[in-house]
PDB file of N, CA and C in Angstrom:
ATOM      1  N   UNK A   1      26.325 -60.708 -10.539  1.00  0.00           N
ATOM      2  CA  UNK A   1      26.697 -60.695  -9.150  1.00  0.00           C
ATOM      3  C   UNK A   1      25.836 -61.704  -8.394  1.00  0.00           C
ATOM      4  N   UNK A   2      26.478 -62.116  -7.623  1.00  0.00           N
ATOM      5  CA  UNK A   2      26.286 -63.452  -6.479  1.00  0.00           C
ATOM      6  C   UNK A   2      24.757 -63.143  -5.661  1.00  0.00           C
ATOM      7  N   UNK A   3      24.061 -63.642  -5.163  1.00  0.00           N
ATOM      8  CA  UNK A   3      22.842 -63.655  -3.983  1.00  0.00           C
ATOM      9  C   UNK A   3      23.143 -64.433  -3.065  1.00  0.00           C
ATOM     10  N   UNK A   4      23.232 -63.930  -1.973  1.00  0.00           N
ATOM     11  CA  UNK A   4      23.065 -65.367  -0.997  1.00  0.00           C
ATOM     12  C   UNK A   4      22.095 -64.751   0.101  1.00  0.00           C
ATOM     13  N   UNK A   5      21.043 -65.494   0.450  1.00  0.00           N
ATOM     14  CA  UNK A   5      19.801 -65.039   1.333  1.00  0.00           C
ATOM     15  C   UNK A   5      20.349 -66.540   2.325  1.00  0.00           C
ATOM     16  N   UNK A   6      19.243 -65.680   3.528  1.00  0.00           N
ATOM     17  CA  UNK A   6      18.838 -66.761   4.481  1.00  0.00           C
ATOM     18  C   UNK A   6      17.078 -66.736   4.566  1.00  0.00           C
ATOM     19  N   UNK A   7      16.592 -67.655   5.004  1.00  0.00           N
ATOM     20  CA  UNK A   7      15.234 -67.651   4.676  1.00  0.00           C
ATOM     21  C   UNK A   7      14.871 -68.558   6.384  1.00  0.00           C
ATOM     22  N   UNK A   8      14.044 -67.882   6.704  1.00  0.00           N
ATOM     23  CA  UNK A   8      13.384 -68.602   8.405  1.00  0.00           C
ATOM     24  C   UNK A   8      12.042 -68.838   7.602  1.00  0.00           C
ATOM     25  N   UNK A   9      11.827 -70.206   8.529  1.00  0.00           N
ATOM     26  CA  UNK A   9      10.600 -70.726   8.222  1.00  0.00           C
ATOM     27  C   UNK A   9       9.590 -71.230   9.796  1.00  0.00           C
ATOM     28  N   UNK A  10       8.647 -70.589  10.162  1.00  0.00           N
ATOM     29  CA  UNK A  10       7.958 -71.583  11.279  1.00  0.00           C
ATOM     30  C   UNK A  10       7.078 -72.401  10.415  1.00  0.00           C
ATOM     31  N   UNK A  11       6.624 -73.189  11.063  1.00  0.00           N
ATOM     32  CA  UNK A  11       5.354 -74.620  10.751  1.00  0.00           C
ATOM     33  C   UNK A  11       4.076 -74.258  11.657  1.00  0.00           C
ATOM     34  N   UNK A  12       3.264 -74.077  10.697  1.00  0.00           N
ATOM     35  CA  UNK A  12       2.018 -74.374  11.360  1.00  0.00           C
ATOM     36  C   UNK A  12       1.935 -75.697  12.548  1.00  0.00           C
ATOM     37  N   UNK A  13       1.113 -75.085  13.192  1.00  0.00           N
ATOM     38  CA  UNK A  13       0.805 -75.982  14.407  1.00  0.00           C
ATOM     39  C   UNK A  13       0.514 -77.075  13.728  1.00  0.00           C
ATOM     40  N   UNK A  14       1.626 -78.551  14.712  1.00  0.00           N
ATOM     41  CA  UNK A  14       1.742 -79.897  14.059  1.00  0.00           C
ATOM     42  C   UNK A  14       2.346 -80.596  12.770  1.00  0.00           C
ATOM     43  N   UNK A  15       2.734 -79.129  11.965  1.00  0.00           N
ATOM     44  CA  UNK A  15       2.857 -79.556  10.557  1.00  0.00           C
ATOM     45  C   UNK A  15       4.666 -79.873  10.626  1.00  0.00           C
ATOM     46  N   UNK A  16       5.578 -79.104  11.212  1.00  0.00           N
ATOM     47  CA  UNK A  16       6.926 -79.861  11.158  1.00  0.00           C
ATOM     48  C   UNK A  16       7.115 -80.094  10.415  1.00  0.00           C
ATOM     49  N   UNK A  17       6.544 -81.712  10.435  1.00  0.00           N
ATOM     50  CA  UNK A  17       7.275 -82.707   9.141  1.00  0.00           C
ATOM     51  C   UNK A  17       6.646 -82.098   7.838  1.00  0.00           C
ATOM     52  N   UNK A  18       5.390 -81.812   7.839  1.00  0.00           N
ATOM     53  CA  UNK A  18       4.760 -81.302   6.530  1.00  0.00           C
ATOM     54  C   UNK A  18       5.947 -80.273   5.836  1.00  0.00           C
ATOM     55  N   UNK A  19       6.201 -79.317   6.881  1.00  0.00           N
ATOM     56  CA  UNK A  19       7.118 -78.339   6.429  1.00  0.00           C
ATOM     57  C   UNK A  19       8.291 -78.431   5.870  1.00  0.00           C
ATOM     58  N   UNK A  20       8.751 -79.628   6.086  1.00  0.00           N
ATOM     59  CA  UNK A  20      10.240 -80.242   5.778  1.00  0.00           C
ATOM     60  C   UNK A  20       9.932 -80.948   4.538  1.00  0.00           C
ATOM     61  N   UNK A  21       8.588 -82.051   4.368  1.00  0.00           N
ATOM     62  CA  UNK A  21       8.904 -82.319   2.970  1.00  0.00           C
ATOM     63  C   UNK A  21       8.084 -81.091   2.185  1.00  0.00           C
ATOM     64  N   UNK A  22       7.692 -80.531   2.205  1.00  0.00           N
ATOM     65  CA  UNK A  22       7.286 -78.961   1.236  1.00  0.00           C
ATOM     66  C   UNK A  22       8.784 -78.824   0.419  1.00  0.00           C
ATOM     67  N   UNK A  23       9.736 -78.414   1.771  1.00  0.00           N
ATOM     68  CA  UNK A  23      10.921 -77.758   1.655  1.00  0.00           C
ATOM     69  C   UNK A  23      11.879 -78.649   0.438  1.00  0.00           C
ATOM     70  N   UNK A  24      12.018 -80.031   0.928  1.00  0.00           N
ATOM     71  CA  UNK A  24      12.700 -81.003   0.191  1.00  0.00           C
ATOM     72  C   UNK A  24      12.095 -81.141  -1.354  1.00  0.00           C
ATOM     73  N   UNK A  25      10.737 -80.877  -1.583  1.00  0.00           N
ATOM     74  CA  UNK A  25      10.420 -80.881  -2.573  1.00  0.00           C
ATOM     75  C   UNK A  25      11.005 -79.652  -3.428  1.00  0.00           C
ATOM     76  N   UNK A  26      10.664 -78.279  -3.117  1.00  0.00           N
ATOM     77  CA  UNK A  26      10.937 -77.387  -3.875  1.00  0.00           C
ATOM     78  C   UNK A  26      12.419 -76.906  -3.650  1.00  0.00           C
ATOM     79  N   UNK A  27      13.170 -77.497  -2.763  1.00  0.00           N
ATOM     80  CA  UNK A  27      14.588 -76.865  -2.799  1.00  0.00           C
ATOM     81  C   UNK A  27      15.033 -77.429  -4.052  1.00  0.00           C
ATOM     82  N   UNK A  28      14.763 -78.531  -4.293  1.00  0.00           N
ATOM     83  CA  UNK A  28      15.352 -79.575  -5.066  1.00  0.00           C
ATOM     84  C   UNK A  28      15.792 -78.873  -6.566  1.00  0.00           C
ATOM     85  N   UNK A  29      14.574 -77.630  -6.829  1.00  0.00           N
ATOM     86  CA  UNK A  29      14.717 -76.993  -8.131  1.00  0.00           C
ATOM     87  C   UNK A  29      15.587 -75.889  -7.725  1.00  0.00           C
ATOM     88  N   UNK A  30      16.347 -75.656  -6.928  1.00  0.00           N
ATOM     89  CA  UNK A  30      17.320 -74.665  -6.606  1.00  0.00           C
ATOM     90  C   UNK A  30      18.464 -74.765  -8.490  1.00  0.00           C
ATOM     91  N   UNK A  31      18.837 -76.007  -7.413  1.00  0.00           N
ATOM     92  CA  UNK A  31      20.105 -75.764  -8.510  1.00  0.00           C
ATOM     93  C   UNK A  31      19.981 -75.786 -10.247  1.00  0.00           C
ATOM     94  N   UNK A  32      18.586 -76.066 -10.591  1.00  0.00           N
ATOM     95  CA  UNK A  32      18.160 -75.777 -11.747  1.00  0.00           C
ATOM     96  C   UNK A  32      17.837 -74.808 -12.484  1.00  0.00           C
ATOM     97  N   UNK A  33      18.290 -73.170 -11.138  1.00  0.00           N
ATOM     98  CA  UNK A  33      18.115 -72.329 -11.827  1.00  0.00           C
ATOM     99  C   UNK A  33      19.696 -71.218 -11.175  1.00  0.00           C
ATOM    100  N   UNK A  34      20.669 -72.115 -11.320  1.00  0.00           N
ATOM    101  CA  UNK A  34      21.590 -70.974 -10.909  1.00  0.00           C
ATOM    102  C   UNK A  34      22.249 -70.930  -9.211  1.00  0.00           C
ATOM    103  N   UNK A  35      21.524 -71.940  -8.427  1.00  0.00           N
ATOM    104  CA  UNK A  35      21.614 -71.920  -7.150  1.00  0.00           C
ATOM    105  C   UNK A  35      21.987 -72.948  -6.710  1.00  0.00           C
ATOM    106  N   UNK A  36      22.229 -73.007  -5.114  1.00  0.00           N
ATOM    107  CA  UNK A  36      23.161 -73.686  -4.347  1.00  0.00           C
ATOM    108  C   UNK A  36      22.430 -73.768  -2.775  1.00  0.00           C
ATOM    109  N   UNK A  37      21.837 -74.640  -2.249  1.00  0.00           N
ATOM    110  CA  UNK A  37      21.479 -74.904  -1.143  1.00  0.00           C
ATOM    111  C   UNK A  37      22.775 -74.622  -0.180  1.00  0.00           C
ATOM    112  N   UNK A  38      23.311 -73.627   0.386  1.00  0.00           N
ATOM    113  CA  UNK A  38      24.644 -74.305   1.335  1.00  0.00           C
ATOM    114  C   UNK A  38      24.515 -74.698   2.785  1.00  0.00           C
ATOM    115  N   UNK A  39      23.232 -74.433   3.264  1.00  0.00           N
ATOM    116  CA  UNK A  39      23.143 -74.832   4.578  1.00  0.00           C
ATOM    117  C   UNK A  39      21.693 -75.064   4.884  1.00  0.00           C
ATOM    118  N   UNK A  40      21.516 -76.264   5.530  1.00  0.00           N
ATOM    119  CA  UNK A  40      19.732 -76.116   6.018  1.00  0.00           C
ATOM    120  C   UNK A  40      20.573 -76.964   8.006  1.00  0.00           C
ATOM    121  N   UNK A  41      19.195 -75.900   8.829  1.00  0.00           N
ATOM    122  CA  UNK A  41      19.133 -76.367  10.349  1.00  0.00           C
ATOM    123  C   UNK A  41      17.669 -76.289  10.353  1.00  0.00           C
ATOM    124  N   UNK A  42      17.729 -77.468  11.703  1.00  0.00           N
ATOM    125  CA  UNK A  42      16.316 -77.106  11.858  1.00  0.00           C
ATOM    126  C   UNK A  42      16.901 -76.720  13.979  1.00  0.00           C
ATOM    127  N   UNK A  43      15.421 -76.133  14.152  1.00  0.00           N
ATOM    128  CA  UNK A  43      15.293 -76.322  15.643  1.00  0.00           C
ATOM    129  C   UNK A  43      14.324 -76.902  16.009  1.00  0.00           C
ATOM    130  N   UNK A  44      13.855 -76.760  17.379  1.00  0.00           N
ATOM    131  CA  UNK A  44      12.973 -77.702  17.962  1.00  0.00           C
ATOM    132  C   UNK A  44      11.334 -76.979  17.616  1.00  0.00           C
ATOM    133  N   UNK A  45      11.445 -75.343  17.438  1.00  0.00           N
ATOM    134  CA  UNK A  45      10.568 -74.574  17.155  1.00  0.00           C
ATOM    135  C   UNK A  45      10.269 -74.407  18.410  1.00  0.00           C
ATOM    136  N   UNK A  46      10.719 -74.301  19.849  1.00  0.00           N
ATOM    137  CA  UNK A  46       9.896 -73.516  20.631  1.00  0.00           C
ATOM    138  C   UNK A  46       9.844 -72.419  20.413  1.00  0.00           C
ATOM    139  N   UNK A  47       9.401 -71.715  21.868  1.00  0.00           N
ATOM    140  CA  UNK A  47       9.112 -70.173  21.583  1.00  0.00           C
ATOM    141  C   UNK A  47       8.934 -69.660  20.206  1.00  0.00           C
ATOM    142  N   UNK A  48       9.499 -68.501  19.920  1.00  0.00           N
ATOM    143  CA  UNK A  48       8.795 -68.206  18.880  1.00  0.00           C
ATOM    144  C   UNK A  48      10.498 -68.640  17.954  1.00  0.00           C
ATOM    145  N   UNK A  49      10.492 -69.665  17.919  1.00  0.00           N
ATOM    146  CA  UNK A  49      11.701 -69.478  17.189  1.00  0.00           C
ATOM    147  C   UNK A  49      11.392 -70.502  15.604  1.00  0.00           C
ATOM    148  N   UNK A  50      11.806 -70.433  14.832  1.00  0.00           N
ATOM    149  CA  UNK A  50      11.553 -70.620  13.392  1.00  0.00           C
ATOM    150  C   UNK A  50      12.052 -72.059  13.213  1.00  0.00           C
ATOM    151  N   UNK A  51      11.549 -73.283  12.666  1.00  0.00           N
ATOM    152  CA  UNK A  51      11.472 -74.516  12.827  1.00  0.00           C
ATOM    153  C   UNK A  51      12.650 -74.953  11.943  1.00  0.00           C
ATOM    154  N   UNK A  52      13.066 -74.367  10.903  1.00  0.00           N
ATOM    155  CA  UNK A  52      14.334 -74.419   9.988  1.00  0.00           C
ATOM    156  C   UNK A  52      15.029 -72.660   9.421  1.00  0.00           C
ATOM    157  N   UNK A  53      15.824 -73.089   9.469  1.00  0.00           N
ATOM    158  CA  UNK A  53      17.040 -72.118   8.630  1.00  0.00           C
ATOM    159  C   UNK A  53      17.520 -72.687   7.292  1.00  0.00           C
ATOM    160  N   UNK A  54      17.457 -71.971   6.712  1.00  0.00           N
ATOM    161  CA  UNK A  54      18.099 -72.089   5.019  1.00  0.00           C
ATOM    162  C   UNK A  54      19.101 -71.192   4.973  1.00  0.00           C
ATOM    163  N   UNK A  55      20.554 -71.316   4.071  1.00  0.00           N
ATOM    164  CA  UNK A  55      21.276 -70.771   4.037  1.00  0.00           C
ATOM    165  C   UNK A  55      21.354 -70.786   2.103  1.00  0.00           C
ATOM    166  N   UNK A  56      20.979 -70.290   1.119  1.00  0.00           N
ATOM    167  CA  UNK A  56      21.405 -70.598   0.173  1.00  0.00           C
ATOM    168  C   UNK A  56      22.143 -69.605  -1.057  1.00  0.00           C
ATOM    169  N   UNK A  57      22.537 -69.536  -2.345  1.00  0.00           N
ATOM    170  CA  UNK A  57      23.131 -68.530  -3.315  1.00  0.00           C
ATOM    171  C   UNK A  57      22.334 -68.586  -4.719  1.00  0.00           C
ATOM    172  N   UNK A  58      22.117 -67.303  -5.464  1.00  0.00           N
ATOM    173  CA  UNK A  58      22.271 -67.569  -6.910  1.00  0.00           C
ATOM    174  C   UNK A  58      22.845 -67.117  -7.434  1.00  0.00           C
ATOM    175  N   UNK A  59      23.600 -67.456  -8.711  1.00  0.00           N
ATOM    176  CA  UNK A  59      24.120 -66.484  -9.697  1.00  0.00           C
ATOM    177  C   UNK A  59      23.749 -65.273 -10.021  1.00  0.00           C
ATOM    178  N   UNK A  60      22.634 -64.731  -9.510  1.00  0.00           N
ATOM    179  CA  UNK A  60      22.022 -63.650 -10.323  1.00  0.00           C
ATOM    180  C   UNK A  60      20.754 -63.267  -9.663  1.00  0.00           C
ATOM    181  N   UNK A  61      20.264 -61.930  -9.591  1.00  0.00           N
ATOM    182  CA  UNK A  61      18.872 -61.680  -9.559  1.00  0.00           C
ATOM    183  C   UNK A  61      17.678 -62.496 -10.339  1.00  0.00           C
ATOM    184  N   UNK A  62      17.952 -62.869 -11.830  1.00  0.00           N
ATOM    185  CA  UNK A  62      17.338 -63.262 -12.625  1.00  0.00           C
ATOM    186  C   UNK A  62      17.445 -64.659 -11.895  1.00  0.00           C
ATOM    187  N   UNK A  63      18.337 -65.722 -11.510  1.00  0.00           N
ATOM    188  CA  UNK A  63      18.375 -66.775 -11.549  1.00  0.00           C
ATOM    189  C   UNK A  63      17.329 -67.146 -10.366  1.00  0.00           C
ATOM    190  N   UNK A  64      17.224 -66.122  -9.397  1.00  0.00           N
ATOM    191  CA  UNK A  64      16.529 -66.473  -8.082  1.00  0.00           C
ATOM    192  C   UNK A  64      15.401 -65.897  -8.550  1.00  0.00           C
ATOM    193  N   UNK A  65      14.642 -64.953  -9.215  1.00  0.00           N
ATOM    194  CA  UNK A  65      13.423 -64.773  -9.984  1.00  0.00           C
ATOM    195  C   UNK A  65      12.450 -66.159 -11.021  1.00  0.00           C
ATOM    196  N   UNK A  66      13.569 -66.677 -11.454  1.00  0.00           N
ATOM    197  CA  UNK A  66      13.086 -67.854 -12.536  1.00  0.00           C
ATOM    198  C   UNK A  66      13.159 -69.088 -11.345  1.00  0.00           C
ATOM    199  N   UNK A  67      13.934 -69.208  -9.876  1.00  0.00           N
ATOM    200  CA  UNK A  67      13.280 -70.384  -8.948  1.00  0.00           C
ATOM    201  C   UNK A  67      11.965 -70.205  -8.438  1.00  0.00           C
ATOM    202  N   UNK A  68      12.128 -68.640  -8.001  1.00  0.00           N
ATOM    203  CA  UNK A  68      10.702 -68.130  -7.690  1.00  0.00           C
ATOM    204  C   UNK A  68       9.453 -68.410  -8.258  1.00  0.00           C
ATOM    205  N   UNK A  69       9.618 -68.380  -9.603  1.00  0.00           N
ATOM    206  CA  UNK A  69       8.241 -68.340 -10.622  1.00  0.00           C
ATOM    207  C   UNK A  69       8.497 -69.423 -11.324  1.00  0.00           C
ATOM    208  N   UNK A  70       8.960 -70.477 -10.798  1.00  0.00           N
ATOM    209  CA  UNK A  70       9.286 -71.761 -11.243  1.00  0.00           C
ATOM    210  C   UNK A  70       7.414 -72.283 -10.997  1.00  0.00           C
ATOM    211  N   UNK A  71       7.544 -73.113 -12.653  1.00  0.00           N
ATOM    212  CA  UNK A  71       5.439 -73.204 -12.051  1.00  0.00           C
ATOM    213  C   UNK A  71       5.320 -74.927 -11.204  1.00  0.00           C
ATOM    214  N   UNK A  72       6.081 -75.331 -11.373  1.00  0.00           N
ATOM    215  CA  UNK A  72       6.484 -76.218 -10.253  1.00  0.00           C
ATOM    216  C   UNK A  72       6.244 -75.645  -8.747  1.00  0.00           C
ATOM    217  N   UNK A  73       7.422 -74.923  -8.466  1.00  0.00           N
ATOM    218  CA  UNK A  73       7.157 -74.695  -6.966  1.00  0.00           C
ATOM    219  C   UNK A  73       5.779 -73.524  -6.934  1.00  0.00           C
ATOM    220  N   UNK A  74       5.378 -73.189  -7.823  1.00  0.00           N
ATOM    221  CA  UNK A  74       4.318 -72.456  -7.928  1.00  0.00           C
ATOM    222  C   UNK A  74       2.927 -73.668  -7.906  1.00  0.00           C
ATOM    223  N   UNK A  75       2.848 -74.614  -8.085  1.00  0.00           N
ATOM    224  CA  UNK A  75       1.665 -75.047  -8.572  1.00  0.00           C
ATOM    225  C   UNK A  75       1.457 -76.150  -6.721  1.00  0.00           C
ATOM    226  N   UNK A  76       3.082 -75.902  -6.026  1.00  0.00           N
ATOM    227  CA  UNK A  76       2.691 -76.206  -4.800  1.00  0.00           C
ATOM    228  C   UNK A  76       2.476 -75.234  -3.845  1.00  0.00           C
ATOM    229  N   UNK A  77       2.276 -74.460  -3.818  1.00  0.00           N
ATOM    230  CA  UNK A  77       1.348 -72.986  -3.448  1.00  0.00           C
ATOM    231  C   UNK A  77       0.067 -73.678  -2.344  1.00  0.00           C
ATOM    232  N   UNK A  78      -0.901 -74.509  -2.776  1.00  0.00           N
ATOM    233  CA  UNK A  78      -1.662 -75.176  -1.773  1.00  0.00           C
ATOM    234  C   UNK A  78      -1.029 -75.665  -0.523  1.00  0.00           C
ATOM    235  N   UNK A  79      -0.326 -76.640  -0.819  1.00  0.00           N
ATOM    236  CA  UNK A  79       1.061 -77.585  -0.026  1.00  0.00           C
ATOM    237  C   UNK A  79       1.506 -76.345   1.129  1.00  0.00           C
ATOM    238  N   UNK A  80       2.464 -75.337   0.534  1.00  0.00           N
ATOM    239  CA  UNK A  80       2.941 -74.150   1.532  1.00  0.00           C
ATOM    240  C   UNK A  80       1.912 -73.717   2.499  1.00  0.00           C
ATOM    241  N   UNK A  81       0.973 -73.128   1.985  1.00  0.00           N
ATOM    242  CA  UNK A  81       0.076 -72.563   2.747  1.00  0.00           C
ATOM    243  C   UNK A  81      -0.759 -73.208   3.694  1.00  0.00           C
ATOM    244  N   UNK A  82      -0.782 -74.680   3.730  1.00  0.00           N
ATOM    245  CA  UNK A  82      -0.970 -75.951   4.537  1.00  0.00           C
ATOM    246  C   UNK A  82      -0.301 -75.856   5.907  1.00  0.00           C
ATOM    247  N   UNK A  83       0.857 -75.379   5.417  1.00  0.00           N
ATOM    248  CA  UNK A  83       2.053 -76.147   6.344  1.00  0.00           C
ATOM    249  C   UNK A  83       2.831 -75.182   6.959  1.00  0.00           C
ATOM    250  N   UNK A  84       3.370 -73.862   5.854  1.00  0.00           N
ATOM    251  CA  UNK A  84       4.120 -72.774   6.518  1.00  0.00           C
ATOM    252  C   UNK A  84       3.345 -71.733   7.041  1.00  0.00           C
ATOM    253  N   UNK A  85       3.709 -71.599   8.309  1.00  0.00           N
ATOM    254  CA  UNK A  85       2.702 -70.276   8.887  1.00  0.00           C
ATOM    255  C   UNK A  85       3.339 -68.679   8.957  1.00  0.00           C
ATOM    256  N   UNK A  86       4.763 -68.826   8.301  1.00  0.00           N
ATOM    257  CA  UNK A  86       5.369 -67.971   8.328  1.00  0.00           C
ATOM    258  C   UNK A  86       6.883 -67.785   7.897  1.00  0.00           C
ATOM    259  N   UNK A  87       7.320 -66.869   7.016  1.00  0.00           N
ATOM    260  CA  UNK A  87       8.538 -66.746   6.124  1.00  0.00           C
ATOM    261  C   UNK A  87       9.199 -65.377   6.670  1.00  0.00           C
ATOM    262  N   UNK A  88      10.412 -65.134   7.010  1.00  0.00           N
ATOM    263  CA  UNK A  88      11.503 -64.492   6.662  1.00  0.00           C
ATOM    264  C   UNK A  88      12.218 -64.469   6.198  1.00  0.00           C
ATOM    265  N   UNK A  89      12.702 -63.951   5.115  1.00  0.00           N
ATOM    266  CA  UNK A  89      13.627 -63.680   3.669  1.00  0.00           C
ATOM    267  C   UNK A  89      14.643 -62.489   3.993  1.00  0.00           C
ATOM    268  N   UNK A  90      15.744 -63.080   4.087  1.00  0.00           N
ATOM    269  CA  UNK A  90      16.592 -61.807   3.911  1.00  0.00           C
ATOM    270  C   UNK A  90      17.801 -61.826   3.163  1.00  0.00           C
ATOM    271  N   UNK A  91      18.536 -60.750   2.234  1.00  0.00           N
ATOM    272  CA  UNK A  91      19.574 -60.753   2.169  1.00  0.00           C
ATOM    273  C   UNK A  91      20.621 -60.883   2.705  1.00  0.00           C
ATOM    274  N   UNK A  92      21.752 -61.670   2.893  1.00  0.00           N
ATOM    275  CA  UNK A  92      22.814 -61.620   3.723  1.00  0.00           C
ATOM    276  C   UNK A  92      24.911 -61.954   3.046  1.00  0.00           C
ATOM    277  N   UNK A  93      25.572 -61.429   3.533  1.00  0.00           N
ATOM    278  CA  UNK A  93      26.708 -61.458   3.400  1.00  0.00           C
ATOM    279  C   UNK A  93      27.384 -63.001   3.575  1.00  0.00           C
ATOM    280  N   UNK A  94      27.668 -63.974   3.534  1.00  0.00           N
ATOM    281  CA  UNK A  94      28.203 -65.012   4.018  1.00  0.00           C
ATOM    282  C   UNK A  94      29.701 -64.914   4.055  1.00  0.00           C
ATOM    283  N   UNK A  95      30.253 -65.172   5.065  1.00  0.00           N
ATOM    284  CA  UNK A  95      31.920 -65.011   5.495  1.00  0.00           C
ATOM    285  C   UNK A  95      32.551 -66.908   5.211  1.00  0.00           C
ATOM    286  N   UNK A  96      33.162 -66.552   4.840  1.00  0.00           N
ATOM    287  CA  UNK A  96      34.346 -67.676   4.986  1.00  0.00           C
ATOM    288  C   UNK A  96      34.819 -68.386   3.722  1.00  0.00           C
TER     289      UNK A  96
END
């Protein structure tokens, strides 16, 4: 059965761009494990609002477990914690 999450991201103060290539780097191994980027936004990040939106799918629990513990996006773990000051992960339904 299918996954499709949305994921909010803010940026540490100044980091923005840092946050975007983090993102570009490790999305990239999406589809190497079963997955599908289908939507990225960004906003301007005022208020408290979250600097990008991700919209993406996997094939499987397992498939989004093995992007997770991918030692790639694992070994940029320094990089994230640089740059993202904050994650929301959620499950969601996608229509259309």
């Amino acid at each position: 059965m299918s996954i499709s999450l949305c994921c909010l991201l803010w940026a540490r103060p100044g980091q923005e761009e840092g946050l975007r290539t983090y993102e570009n780097r490790v999305l990239t191994l999406i589809t190497e494990h079963g997955g599908r980027v289908v939507q990225r936004a960004r906003t301007d990040g005022s208020g408290d609002q979250p600097v990008e939106i991700q919209l993406f799918t996997f094939d499987s629990q397992a498939a989004l477990d093995g992007y997770m513990n991918d030692e790639r996006r694992l070994a940029l773990a320094d990089e994230r914690d640089r740059v993202v000051a904050r994650t929301e992960l959620m499950h969601v339904t996608l229509d259309g």
